[in-house]
N, C-alpha and C. Protein backbone atom coordinates (compact mmCIF):
# COMPACT_ATOMS: atom_id res chain seq x y z
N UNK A 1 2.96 -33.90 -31.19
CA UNK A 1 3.58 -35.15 -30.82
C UNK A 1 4.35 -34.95 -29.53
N UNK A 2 4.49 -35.71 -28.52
CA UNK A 2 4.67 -35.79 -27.40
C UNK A 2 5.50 -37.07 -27.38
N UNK A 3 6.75 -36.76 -26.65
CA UNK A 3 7.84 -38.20 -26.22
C UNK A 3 7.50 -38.35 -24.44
N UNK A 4 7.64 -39.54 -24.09
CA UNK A 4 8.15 -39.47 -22.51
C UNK A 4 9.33 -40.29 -22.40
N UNK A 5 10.82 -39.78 -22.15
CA UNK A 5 12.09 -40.73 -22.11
C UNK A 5 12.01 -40.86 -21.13
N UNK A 6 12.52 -42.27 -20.46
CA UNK A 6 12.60 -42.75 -18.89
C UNK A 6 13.52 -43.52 -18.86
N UNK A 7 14.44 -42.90 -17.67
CA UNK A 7 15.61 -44.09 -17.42
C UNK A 7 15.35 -45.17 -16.62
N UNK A 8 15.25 -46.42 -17.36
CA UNK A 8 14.55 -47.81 -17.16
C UNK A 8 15.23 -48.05 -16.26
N UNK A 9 16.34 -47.94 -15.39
CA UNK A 9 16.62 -48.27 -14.35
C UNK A 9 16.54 -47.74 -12.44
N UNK A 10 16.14 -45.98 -12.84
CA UNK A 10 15.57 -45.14 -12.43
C UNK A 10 14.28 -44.64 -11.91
N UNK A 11 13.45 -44.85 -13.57
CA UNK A 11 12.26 -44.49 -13.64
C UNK A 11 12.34 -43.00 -13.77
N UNK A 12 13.43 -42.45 -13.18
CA UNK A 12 13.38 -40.61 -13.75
C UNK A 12 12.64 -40.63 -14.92
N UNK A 13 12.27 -39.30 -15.45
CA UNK A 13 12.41 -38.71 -16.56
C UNK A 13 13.26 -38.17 -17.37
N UNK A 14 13.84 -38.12 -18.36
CA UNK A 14 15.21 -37.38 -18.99
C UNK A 14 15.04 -36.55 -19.77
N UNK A 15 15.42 -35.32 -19.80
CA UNK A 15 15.62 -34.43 -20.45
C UNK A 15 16.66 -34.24 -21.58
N UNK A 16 16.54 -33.13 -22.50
CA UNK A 16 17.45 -33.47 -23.63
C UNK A 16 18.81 -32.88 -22.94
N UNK A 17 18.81 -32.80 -22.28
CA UNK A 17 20.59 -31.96 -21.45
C UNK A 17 20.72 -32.98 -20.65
N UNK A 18 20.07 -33.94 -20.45
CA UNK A 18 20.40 -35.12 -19.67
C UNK A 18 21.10 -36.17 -20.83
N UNK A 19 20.61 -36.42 -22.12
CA UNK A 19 21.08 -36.98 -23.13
C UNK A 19 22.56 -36.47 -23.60
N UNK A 20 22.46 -35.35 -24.15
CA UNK A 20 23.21 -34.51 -25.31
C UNK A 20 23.51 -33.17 -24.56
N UNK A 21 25.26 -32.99 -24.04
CA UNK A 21 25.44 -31.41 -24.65
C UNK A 21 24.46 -30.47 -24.98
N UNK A 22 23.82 -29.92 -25.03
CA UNK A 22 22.81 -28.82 -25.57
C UNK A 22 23.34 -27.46 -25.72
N UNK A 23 24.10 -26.96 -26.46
CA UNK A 23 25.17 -26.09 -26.11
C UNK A 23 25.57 -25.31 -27.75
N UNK A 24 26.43 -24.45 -27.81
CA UNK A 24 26.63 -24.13 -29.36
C UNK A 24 26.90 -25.43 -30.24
N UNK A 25 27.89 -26.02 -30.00
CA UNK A 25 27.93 -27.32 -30.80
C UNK A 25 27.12 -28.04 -31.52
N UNK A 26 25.88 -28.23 -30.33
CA UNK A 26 24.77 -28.95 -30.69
C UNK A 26 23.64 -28.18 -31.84
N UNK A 27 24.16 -26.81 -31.49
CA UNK A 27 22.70 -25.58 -32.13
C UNK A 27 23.36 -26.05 -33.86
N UNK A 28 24.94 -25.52 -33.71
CA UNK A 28 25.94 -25.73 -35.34
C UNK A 28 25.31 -26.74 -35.62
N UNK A 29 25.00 -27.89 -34.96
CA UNK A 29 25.20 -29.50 -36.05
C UNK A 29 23.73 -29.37 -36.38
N UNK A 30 22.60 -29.02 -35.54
CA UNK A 30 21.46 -28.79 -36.36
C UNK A 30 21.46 -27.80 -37.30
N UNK A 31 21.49 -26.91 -37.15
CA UNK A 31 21.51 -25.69 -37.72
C UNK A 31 22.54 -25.75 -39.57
N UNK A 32 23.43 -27.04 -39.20
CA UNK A 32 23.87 -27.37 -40.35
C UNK A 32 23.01 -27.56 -41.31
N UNK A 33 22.19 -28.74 -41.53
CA UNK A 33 21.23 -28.54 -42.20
C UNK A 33 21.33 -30.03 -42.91
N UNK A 34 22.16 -31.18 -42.50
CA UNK A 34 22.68 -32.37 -42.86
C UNK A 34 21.38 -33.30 -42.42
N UNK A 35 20.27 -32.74 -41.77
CA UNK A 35 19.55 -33.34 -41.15
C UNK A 35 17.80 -33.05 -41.25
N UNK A 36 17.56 -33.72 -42.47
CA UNK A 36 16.19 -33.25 -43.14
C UNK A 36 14.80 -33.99 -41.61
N UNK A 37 13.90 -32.60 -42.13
CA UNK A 37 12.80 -33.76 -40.95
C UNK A 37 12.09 -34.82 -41.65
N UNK A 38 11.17 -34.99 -41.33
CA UNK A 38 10.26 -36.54 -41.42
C UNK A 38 9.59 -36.38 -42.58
N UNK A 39 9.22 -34.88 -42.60
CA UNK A 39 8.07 -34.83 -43.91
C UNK A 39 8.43 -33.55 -45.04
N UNK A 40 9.73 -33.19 -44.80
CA UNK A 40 9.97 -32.26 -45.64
C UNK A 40 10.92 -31.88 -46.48
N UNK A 41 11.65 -31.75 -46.97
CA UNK A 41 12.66 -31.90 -47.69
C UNK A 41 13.46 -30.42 -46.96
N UNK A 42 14.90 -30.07 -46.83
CA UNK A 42 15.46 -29.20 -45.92
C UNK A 42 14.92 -27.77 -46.96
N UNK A 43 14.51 -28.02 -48.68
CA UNK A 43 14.23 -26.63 -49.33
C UNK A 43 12.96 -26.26 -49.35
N UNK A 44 11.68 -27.45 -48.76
CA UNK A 44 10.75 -27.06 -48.62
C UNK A 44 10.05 -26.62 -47.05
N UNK A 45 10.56 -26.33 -46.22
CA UNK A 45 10.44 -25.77 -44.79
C UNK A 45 9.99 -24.84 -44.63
N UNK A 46 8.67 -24.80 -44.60
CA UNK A 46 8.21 -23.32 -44.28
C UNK A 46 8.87 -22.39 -42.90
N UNK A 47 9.77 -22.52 -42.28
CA UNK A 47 10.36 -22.05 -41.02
C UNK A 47 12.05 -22.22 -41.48
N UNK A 48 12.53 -20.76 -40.80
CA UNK A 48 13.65 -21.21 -41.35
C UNK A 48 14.37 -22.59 -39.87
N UNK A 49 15.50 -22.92 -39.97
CA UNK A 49 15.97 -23.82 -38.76
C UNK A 49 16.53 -23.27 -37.82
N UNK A 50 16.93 -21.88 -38.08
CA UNK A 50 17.08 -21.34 -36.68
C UNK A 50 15.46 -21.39 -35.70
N UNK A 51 14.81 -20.69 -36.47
CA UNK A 51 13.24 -20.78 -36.03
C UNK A 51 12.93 -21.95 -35.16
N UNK A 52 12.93 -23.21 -35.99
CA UNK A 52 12.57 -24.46 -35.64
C UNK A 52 13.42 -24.92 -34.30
N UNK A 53 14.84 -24.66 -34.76
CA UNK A 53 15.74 -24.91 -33.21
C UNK A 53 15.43 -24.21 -31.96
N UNK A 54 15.05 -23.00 -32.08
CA UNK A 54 14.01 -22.69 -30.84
C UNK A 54 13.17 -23.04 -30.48
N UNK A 55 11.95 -23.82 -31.23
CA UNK A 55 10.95 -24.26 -30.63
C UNK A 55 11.27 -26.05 -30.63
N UNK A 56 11.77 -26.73 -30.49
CA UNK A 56 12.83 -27.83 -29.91
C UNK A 56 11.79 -28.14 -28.37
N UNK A 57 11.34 -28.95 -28.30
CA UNK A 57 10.30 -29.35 -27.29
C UNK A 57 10.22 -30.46 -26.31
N UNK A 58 10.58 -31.78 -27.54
CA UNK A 58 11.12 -32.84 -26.62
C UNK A 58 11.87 -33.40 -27.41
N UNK A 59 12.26 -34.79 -27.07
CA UNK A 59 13.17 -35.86 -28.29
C UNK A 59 13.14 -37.19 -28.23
N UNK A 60 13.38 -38.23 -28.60
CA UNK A 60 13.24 -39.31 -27.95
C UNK A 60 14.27 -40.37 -28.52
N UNK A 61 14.46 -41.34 -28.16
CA UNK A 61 16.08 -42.19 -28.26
C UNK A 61 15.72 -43.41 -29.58
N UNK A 62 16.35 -43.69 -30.38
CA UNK A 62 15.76 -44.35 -31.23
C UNK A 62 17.32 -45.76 -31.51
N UNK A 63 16.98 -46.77 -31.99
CA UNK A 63 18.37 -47.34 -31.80
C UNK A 63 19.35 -46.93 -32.55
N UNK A 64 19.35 -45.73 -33.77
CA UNK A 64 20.63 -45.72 -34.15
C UNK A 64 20.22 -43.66 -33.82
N UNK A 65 19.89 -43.51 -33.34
CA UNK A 65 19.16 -41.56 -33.59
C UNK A 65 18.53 -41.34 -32.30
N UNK A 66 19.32 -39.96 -32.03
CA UNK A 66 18.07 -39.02 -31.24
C UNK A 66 17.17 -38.70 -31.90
N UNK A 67 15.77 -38.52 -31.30
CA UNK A 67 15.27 -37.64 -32.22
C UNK A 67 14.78 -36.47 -31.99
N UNK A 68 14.12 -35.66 -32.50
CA UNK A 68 14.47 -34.17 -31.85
C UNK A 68 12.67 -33.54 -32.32
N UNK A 69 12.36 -33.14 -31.47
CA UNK A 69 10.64 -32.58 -31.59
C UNK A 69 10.79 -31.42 -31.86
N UNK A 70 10.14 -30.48 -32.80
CA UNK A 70 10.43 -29.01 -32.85
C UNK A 70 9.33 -28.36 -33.44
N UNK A 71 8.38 -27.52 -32.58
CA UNK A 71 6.99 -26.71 -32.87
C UNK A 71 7.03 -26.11 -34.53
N UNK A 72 6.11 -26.49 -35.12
CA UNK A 72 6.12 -25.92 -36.59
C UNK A 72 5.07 -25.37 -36.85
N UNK A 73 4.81 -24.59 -38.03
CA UNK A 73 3.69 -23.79 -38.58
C UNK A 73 2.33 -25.02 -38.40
N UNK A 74 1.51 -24.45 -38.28
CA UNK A 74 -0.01 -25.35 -38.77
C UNK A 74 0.15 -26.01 -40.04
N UNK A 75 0.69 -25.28 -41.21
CA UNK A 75 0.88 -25.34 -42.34
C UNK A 75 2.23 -27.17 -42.78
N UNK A 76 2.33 -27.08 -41.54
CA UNK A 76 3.67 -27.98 -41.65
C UNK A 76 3.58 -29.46 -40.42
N UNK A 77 2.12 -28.80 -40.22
CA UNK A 77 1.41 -30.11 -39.25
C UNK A 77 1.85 -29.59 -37.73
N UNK A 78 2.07 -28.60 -37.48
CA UNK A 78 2.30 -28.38 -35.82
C UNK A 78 3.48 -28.68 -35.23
N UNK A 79 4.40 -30.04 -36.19
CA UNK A 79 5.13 -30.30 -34.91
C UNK A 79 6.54 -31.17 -36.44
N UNK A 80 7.47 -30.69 -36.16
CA UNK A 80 8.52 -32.02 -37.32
C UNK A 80 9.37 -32.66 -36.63
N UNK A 81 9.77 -33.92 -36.25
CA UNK A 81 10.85 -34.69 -36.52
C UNK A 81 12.19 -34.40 -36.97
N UNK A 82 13.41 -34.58 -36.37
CA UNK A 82 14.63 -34.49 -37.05
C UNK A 82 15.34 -35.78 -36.42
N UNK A 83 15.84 -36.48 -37.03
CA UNK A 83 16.61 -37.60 -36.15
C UNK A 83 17.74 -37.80 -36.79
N UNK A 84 18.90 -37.42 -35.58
CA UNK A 84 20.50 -37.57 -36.02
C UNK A 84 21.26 -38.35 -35.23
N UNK A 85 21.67 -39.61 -36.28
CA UNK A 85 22.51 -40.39 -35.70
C UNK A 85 23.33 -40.12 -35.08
N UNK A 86 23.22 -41.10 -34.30
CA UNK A 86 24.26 -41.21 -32.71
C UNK A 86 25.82 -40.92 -32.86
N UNK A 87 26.44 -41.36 -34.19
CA UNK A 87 27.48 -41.37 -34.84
C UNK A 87 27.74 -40.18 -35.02
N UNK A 88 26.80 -39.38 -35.23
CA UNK A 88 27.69 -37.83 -35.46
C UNK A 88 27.18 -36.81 -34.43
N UNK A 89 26.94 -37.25 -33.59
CA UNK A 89 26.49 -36.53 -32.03
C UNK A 89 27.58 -37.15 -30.95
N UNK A 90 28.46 -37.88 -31.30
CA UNK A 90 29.17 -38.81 -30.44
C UNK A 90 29.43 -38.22 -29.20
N UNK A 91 30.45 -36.90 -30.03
CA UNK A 91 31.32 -36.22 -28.70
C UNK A 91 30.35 -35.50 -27.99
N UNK A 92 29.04 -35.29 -28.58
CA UNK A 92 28.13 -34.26 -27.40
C UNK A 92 27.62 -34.82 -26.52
N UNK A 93 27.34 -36.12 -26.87
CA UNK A 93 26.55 -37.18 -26.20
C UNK A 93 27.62 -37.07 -24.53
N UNK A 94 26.16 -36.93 -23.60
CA UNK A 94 26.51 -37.57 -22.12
C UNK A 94 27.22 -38.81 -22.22
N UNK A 95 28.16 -38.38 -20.80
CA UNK A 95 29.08 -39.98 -20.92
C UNK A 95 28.50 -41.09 -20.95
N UNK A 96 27.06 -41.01 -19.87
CA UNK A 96 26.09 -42.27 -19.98
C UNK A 96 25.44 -42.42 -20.53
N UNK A 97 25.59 -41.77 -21.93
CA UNK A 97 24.92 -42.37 -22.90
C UNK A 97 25.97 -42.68 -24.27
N UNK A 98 27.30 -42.42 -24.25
CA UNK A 98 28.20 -42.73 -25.49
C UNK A 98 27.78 -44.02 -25.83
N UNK A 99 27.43 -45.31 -24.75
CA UNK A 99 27.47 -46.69 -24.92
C UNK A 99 26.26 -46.89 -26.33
N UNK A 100 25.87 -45.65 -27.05
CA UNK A 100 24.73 -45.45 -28.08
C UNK A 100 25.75 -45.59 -29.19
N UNK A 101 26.15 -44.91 -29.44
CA UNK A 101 27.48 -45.05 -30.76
C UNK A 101 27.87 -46.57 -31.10
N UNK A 102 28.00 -47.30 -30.52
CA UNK A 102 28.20 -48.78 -31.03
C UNK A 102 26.74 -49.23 -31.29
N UNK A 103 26.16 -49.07 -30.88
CA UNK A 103 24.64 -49.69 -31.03
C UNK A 103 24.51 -49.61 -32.75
């Protein structure tokens, strides 16, 4: 799965360090584990989440969630989903993008 984020006023491309902090903070709040993917339950993961947080690829903006792309086993479809509300990413979130938290 493949995202393309674009700043609609720009046309750039955005990167996830253009969004979010990307930094220890950000590794802790995934790495917490508060944040199941799309198709798996957090005890059935064939990878542990440190694993998965390294292979972190792209993400894309959703109205209440980032969402976060991360390379997985064949076994686990190639690729999982994690999407964490804006609400508890607040303080990592780029300044030009806090205006997401009320959304």
């Amino acid at each position: 799965m493949w995202a393309v984020t674009v700043d609609i006023e720009t046309g750039e491309y955005l990167g996830l360090e253009d969004v979010v902090e990307v930094d220890e903070p950000f590794r802790e709040l995934f790495l917490g584990g508060q944040f199941a993917p799309d198709r798996f339950s957090l005890d059935e993961l064939p990878e542990s989440l440190d694993t998965l947080y390294d292979r972190i690829y792209d993400f894309y903006l959703t109205e209440d969630s980032l969402g976060v792309i991360t390379g997985a086993s064949r076994a686990a479809g190639s690729y999982l989903t994690f999407e964490i509300p804006y609400t508890d990413i607040g303080d990592l979130l780029q300044d030009s993008f806090k205006y997401l938290i009320a959304v």
